[in-house]
Protein backbone atom coordinates (compact mmCIF):
# COMPACT_ATOMS: atom_id res chain seq x y z
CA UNK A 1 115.87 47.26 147.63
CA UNK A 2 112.33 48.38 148.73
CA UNK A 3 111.47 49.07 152.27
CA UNK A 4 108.01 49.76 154.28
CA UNK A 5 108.72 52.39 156.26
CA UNK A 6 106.08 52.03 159.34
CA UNK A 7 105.03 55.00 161.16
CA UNK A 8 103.98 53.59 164.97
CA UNK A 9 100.57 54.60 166.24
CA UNK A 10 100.67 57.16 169.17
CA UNK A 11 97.72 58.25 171.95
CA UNK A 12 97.21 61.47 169.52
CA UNK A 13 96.90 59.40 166.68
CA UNK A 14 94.84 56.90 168.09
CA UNK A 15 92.38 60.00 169.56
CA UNK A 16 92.31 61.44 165.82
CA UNK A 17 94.61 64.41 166.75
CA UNK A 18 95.58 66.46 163.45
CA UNK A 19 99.05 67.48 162.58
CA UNK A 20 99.86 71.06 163.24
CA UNK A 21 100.63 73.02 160.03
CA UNK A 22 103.73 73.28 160.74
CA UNK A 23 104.40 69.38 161.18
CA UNK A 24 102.43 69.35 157.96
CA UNK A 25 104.49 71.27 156.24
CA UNK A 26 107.74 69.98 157.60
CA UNK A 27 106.54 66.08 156.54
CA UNK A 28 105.25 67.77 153.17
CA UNK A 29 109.43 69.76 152.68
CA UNK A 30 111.03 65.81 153.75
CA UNK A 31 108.65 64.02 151.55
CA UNK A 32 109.64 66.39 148.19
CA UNK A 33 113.43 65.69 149.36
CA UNK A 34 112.66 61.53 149.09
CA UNK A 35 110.83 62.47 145.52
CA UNK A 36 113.27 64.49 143.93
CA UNK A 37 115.57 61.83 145.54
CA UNK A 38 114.08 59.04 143.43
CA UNK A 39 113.26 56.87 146.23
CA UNK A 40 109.75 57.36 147.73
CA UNK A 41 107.15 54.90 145.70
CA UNK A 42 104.35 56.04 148.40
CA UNK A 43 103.33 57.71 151.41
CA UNK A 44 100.68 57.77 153.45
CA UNK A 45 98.75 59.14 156.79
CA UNK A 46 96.27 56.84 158.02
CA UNK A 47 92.77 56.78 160.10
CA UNK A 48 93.23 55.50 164.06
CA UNK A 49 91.97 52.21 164.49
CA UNK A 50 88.86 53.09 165.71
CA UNK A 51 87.84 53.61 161.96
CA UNK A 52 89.39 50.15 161.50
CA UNK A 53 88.49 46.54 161.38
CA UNK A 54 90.16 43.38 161.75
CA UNK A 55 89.69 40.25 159.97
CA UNK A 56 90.69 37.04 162.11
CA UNK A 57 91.45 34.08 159.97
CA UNK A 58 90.39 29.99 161.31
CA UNK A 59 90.50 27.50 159.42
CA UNK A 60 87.36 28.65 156.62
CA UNK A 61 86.13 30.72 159.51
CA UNK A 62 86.24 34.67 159.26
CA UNK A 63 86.00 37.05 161.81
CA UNK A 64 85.62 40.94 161.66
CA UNK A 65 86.49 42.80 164.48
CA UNK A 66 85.76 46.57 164.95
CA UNK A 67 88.14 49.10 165.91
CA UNK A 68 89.50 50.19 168.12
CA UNK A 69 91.95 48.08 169.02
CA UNK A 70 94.03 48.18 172.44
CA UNK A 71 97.79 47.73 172.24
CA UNK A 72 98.69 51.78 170.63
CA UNK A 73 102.12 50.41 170.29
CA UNK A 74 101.45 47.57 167.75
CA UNK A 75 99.18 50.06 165.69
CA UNK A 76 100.47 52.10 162.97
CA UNK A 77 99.89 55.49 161.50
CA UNK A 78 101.29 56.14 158.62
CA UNK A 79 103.98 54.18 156.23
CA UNK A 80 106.21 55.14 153.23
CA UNK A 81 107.08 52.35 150.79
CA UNK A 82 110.98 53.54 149.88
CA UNK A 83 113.54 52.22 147.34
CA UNK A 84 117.19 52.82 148.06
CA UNK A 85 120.15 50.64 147.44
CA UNK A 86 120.65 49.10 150.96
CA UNK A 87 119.72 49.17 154.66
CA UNK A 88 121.86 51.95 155.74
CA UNK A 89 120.60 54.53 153.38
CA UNK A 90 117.04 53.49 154.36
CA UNK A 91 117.78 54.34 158.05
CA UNK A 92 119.79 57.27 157.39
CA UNK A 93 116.72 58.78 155.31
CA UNK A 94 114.59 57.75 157.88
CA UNK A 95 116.80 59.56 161.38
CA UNK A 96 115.74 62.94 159.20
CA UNK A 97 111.65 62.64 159.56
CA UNK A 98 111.39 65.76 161.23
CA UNK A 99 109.49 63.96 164.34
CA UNK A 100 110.21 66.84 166.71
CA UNK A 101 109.12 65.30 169.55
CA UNK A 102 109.25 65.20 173.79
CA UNK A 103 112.05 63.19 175.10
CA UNK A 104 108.96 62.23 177.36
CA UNK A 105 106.51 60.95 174.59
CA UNK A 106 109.14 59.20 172.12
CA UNK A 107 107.44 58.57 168.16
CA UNK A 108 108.88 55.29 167.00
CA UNK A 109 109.57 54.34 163.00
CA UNK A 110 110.13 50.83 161.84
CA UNK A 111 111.58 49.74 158.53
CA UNK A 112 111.21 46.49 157.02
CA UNK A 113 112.46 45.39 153.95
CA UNK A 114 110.02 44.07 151.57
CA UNK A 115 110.34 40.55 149.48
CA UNK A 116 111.33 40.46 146.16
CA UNK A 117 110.62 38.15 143.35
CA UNK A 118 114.64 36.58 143.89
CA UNK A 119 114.07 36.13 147.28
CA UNK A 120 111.13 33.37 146.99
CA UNK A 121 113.65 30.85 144.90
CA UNK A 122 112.11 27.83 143.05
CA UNK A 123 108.98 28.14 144.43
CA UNK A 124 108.07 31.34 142.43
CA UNK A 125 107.89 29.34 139.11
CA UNK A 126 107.92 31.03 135.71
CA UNK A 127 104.08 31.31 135.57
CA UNK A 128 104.03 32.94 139.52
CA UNK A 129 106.81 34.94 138.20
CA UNK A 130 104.49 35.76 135.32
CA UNK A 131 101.11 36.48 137.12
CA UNK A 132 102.90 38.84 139.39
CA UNK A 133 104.39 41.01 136.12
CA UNK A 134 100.86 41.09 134.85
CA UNK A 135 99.14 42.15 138.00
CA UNK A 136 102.09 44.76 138.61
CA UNK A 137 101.57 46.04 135.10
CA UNK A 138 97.63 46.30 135.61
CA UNK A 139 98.29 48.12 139.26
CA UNK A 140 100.29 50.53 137.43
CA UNK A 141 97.75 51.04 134.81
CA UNK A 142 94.97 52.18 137.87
């Protein structure tokens, strides 16, 4: 089973705030542990949404908004894409992050399990099923 592994947007993530060494090098000792573990596919830190942009979809109408963008709490930060063999062992990997933080200013993770081929049933056809092998044999390649 793969998971996305969200890392929720804070106010010192949203300002651009930098990870202390320390927190770098505590994330960089947890992320080895999930590679030598066979289960991290990828990992990232990203920008705050201020160096983002939203595309709003109507009808054939598209709308780009700029960054940034109010509600902190819906924004995210970073993610890990995991693969582990159920829900549990994605949460228990997930309580050791070594977010360190205020009782006062609480860091929040989400995990969410992402779709399989399996779970789209008869409407994945042998040709969808196809297509997507291809395309995930060609993203590897990159």
């Amino acid at each position: 089973m793969r998971f996305m592994v969200i890392v929720k947007a804070d106010k010192n993530s949203e300002a651009g705030v930098m990870p202390s060494t320390e927190l770098l090098a505590a994330m960089g000792k947890y992320n080895e542990e999930l590679v030598k573990a066979g289960i991290m596919l990828a990992g990232e830190g990203l920008h705050p949404s201020s160096k983002g942009v939203r595309v709003r979809f109507a009808g054939k109408k598209r709308t780009v908004v700029d960054g940034p963008f109010a509600e902190t709490k819906e924004l995210i930060a970073g993610f890990w894409i995991i693969q582990v063999k159920s829900r549990e062992e994605a949460i228990e990997w997930i309580k050791r992050v070594p977010f360190d933080v205020p009782e006062s200013e609480p860091a929040e993770i989400e995990i969410r399990q992402i779709f399989e081929a399996e779970d789209f049933g008869e409407a994945f056809t042998p040709e969808l099923r196809e297509q997507e092998e291809r395309l995930r044999a060609e993203t590897a390649k990159n």
